[in-house]
N, C-alpha and C. Protein backbone atom coordinates (compact mmCIF):
# COMPACT_ATOMS: atom_id res chain seq x y z
N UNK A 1 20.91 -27.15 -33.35
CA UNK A 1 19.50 -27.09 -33.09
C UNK A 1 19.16 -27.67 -31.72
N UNK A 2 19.74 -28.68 -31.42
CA UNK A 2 19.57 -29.57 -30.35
C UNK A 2 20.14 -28.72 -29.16
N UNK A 3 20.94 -28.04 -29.00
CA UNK A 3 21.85 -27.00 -27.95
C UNK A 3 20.60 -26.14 -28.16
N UNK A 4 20.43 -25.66 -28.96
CA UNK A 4 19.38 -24.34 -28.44
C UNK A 4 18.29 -24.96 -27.70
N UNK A 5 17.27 -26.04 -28.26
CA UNK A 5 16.40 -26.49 -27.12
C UNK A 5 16.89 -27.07 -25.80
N UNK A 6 17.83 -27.83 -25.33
CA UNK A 6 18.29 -28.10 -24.37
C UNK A 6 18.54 -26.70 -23.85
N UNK A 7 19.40 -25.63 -23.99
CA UNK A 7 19.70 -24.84 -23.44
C UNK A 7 18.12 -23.94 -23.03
N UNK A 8 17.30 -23.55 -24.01
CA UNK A 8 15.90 -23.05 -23.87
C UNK A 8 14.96 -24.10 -22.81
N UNK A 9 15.52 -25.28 -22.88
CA UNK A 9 14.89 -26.32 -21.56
C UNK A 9 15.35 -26.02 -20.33
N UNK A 10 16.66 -25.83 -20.02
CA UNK A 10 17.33 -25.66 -18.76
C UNK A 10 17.28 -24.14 -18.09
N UNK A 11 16.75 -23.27 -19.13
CA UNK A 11 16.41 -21.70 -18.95
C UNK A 11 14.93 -21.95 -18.42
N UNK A 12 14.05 -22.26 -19.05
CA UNK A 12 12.92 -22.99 -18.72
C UNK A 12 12.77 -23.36 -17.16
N UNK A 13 13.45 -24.13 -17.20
CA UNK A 13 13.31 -25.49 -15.71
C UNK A 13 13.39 -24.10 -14.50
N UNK A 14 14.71 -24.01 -15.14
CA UNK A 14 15.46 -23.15 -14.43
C UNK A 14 14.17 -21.74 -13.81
N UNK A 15 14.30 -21.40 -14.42
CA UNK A 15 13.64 -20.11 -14.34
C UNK A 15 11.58 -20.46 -13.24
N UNK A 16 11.31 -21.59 -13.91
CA UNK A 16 10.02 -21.66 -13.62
C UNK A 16 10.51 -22.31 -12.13
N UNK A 17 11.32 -23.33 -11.97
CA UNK A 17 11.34 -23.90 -10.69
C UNK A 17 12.13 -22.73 -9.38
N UNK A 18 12.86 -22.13 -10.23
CA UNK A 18 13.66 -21.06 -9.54
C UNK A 18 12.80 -19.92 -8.69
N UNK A 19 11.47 -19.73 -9.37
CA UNK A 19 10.43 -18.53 -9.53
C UNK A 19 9.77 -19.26 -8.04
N UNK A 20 9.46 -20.94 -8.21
CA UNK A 20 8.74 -20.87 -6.95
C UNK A 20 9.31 -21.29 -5.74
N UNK A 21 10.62 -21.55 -5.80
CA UNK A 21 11.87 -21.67 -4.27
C UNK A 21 12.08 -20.40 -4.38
N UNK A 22 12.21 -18.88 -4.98
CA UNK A 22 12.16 -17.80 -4.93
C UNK A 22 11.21 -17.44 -3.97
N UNK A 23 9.66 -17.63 -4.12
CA UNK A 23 8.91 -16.89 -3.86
C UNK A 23 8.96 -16.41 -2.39
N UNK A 24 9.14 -17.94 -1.27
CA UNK A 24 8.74 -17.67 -0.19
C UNK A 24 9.93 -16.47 0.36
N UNK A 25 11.18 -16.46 -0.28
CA UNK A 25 11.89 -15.69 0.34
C UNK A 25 11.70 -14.51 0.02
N UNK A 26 11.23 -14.05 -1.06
CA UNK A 26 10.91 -12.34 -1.18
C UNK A 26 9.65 -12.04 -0.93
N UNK A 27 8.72 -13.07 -0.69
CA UNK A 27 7.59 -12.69 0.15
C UNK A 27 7.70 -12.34 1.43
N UNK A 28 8.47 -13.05 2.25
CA UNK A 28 8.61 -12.88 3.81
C UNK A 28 10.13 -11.85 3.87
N UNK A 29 10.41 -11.02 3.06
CA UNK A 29 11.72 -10.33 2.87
C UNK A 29 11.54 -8.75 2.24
N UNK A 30 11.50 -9.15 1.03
CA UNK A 30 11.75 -7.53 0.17
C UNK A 30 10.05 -7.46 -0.03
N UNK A 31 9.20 -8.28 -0.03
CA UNK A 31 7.73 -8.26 -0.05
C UNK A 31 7.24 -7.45 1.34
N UNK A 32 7.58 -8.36 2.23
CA UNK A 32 6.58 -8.25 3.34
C UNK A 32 7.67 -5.98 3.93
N UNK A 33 8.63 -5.77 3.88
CA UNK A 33 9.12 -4.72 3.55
C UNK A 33 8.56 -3.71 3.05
N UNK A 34 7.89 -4.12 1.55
CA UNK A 34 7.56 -2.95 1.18
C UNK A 34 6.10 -3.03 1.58
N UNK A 35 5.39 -3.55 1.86
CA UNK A 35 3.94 -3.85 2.64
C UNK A 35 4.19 -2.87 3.79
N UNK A 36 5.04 -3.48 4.46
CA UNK A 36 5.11 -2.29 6.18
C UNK A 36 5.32 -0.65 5.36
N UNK A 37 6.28 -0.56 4.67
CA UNK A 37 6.64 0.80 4.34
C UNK A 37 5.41 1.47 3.46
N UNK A 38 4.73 0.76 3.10
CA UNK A 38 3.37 1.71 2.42
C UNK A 38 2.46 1.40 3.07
N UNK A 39 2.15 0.42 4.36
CA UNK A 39 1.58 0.71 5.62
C UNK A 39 2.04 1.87 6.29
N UNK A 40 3.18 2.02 6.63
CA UNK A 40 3.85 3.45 7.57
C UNK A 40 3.36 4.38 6.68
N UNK A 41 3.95 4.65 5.54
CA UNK A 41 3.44 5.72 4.85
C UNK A 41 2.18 6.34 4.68
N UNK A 42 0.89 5.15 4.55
CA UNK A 42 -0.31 5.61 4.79
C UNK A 42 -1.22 5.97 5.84
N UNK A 43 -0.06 5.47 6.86
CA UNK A 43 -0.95 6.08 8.18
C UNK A 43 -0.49 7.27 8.59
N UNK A 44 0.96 7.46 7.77
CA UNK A 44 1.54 8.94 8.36
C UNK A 44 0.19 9.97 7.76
N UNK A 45 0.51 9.14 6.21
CA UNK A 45 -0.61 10.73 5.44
C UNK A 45 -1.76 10.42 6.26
N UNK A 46 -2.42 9.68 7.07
CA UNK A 46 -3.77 10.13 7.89
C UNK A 46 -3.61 10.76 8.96
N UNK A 47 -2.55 10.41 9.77
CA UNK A 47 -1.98 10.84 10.75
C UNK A 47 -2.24 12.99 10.20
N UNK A 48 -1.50 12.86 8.65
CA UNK A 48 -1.61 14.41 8.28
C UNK A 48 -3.27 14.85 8.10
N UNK A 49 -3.36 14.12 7.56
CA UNK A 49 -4.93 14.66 6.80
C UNK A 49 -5.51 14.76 7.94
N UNK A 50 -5.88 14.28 9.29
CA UNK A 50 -6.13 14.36 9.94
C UNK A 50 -6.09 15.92 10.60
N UNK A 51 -4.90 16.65 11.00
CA UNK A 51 -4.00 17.28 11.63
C UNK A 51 -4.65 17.25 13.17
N UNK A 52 -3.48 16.21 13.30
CA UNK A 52 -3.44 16.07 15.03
C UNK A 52 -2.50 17.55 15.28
N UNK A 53 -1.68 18.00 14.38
CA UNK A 53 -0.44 18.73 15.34
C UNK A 53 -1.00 19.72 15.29
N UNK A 54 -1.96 19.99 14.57
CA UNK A 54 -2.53 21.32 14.22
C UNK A 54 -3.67 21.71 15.28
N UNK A 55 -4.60 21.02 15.58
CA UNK A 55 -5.35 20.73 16.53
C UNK A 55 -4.98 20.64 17.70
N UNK A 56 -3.74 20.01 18.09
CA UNK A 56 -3.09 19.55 19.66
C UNK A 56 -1.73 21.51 19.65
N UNK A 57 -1.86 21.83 18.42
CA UNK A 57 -1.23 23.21 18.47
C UNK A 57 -2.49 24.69 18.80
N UNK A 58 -3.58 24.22 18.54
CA UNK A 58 -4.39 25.47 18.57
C UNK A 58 -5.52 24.74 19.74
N UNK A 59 -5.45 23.69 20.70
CA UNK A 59 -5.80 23.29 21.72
C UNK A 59 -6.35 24.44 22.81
N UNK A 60 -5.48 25.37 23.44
CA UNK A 60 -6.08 26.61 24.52
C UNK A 60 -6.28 28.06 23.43
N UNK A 61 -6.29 27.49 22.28
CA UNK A 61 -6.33 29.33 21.82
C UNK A 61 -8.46 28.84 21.60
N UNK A 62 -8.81 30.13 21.92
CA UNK A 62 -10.27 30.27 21.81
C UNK A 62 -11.06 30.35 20.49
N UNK A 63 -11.81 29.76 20.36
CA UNK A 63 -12.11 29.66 18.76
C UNK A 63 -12.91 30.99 18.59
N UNK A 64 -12.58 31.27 17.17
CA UNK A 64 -13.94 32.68 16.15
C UNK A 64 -13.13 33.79 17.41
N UNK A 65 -12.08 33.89 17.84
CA UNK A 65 -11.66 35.54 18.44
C UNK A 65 -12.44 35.37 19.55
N UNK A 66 -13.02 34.92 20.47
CA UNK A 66 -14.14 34.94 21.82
C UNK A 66 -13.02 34.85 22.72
N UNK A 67 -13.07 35.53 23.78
CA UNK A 67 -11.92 35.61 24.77
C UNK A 67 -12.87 35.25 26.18
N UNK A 68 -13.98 35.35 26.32
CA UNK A 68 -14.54 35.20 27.58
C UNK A 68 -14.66 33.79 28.03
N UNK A 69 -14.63 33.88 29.34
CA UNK A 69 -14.37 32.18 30.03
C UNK A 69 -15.54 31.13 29.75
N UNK A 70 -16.65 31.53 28.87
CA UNK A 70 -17.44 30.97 28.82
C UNK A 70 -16.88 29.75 26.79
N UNK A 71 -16.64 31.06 26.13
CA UNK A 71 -16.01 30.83 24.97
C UNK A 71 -15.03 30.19 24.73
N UNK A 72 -13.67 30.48 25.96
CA UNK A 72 -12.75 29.31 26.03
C UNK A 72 -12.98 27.92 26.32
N UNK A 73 -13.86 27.72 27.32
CA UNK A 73 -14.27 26.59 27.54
C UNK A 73 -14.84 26.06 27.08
N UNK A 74 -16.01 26.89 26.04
CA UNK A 74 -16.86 25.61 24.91
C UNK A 74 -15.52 25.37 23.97
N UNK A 75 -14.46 26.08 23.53
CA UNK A 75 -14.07 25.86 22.27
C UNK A 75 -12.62 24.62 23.10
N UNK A 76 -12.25 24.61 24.48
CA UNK A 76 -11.31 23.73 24.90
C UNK A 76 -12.48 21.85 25.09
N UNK A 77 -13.68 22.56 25.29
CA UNK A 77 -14.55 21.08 25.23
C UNK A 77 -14.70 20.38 23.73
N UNK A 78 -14.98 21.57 23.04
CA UNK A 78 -15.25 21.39 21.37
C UNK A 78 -13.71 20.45 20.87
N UNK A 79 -13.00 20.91 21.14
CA UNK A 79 -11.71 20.57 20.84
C UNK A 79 -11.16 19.46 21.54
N UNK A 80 -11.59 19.04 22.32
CA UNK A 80 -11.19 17.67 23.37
C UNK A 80 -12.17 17.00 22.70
N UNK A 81 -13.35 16.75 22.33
CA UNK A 81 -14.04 16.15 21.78
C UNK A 81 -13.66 15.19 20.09
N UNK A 82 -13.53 16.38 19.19
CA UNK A 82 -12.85 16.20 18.20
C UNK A 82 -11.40 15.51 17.99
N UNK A 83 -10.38 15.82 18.94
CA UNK A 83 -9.43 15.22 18.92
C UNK A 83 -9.50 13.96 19.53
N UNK A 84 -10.20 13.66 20.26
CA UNK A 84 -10.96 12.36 20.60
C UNK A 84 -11.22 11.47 19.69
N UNK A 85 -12.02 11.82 18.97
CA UNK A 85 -12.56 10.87 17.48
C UNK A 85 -11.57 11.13 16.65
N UNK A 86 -10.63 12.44 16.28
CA UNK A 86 -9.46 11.70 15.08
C UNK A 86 -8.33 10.66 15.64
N UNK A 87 -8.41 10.68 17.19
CA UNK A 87 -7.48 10.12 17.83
C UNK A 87 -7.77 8.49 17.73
N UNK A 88 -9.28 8.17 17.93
CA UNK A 88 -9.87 6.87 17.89
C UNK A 88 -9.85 6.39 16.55
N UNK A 89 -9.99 7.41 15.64
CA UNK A 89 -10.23 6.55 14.15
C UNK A 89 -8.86 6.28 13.60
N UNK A 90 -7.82 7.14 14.12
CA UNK A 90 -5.98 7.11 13.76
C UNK A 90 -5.53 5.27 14.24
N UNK A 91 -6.44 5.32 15.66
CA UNK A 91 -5.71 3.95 16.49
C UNK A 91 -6.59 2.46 15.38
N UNK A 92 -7.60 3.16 14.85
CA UNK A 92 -8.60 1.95 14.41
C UNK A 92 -8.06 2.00 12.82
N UNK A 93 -7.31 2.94 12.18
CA UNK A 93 -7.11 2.75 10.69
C UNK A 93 -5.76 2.24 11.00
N UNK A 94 -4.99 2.14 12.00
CA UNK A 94 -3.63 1.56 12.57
C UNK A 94 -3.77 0.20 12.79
N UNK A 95 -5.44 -0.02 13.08
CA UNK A 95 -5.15 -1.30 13.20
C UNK A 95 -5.79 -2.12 12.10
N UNK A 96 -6.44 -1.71 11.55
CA UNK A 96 -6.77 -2.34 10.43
C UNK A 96 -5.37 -2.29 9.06
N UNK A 97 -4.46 -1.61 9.25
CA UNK A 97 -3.26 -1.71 8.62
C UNK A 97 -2.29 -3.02 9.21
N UNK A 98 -2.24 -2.86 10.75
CA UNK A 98 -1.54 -4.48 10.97
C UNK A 98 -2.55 -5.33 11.12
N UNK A 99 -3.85 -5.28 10.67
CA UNK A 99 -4.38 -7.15 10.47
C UNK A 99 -3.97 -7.05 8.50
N UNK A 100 -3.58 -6.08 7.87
CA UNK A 100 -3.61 -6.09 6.30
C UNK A 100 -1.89 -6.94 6.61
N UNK A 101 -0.98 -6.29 7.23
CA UNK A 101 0.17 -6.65 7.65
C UNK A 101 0.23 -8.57 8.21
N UNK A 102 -0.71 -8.55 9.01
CA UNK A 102 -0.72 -10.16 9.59
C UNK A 102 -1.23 -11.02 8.17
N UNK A 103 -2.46 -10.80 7.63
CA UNK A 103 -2.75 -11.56 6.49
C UNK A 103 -1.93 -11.51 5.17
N UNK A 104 -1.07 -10.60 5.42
CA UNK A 104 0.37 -10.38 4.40
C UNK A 104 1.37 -11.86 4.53
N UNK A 105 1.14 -11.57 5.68
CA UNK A 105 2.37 -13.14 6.87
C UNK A 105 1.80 -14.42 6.60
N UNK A 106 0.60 -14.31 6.57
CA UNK A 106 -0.24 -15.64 7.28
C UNK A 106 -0.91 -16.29 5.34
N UNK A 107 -0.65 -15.26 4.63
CA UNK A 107 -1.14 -15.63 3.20
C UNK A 107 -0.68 -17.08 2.73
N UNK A 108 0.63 -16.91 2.38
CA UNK A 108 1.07 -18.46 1.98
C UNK A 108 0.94 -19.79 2.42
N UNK A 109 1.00 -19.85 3.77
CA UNK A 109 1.12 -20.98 4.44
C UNK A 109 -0.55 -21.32 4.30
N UNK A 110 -1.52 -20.02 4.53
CA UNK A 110 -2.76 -20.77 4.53
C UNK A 110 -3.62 -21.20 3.41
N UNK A 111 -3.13 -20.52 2.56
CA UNK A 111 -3.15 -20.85 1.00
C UNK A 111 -2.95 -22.53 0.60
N UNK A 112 -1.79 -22.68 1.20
CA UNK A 112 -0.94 -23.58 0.80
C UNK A 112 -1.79 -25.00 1.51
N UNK A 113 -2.15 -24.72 2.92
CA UNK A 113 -2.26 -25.56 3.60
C UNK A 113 -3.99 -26.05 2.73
N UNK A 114 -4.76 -25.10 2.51
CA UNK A 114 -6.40 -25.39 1.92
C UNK A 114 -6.17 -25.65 0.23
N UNK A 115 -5.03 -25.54 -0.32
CA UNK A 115 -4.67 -26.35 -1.19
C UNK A 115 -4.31 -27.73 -1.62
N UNK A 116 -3.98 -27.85 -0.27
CA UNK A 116 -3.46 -29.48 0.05
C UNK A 116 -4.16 -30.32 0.52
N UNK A 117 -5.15 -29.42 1.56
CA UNK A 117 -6.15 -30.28 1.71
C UNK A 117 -7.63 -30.28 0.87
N UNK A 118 -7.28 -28.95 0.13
CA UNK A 118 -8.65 -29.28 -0.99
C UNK A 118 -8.28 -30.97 -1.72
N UNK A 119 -6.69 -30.78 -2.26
CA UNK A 119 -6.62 -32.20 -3.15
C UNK A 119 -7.08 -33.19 -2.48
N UNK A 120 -6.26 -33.54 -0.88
CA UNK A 120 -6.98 -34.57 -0.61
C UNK A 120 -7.89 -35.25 -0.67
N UNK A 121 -8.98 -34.10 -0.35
CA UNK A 121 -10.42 -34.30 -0.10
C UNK A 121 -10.92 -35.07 -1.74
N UNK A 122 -10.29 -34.08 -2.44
CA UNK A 122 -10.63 -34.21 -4.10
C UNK A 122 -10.29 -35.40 -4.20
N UNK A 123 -9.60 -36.07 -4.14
CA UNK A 123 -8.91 -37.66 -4.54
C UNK A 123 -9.47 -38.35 -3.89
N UNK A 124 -10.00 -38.10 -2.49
CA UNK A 124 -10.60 -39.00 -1.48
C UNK A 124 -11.79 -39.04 -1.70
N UNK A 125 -12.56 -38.35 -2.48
CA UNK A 125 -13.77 -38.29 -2.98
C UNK A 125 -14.05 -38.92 -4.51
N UNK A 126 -13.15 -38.81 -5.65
CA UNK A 126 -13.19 -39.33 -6.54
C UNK A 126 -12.48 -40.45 -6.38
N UNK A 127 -11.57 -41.29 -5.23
CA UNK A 127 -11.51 -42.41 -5.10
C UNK A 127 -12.56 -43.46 -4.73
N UNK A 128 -13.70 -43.10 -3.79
CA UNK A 128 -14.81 -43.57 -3.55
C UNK A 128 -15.83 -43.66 -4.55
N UNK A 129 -15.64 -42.67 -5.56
CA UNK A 129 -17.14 -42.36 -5.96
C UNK A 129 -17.56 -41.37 -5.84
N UNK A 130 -17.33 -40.52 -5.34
CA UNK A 130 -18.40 -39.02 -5.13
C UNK A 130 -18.45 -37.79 -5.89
C-alpha cells in the first residue's frame, strides 16, 4: 500500500514539477515553431486570397475587351491602384502577425515579472496595513 502512494507521490512531484522546468523550453522551441509556421501559413493564404499573381499577371492586358489607348490606360491606372492597397494591407496583416510573434516571445518573462511584483506589492501592503 505504502509503495503505491510513494510511487503515485514521486509520479506526482515528478510530473507537476517536471511540467513547469518543461515549459520554458517548449515554449521558446516546439511552441514558438509552430506559432511562426501558422503565422507563414496565414499570410501565404492572404497573400492567395488576395491574388497578387493574378493581378501582377493580368497588369497590361486591358480590362472588359477595350483595346483603345484611352481604355488601356484607365484599366493599367485602375490596376496600379488596387494592387497598391492589396499590397499595403499584405505588408500591414504581415505585421500585425510579427507583433502576434513578438508577444509570443515576450509572454513569459512579462507575465512572470508582474507576478512577482504583484506579490511584492501584496505583502508590502498587507505588511503595513493596507
Amino acid at each position: 500500500m505504502t509503495t503505491h502512494l510513494i510511487q503515485f507521490s514521486k509520479t506526482l512531484l515528478v510530473d507537476f514539477f517536471g511540467s513547469f522546468l518543461w515549459f520554458p523550453v517548449w515554449w521558446y522551441t516546439t511552441g514558438l515553431k509552430k506559432i511562426v509556421l501558422k503565422a507563414w501559413r496565414a499570410l501565404n493564404y492572404r497573400v492567395r486570397s488576395f491574388g497578387l499573381k493574378i493581378w501582377l499577371k493580368n497588369f497590361f492586358v486591358p480590362m472588359y475587351g477595350y483595346h483603345d489607348r484611352a481604355s488601356r490606360l484607365i484599366s493599367i491606372m485602375m490596376r496600379f491602384f488596387v494592387l497598391i492597397g492589396r499590397l499595403v494591407a499584405v505588408v500591414v496583416i504581415a505585421l500585425v502577425y510579427f507583433v502576434g510573434i513578438i508577444a509570443w516571445i515576450a509572454a513569459p518573462p512579462v507575465f512572470l515579472t508582474l507576478g512577482i511584483t504583484s506579490g511584492i506589492k501584496g505583502a508590502f501592503f498587507n505588511q503595513i496595513g493596507l
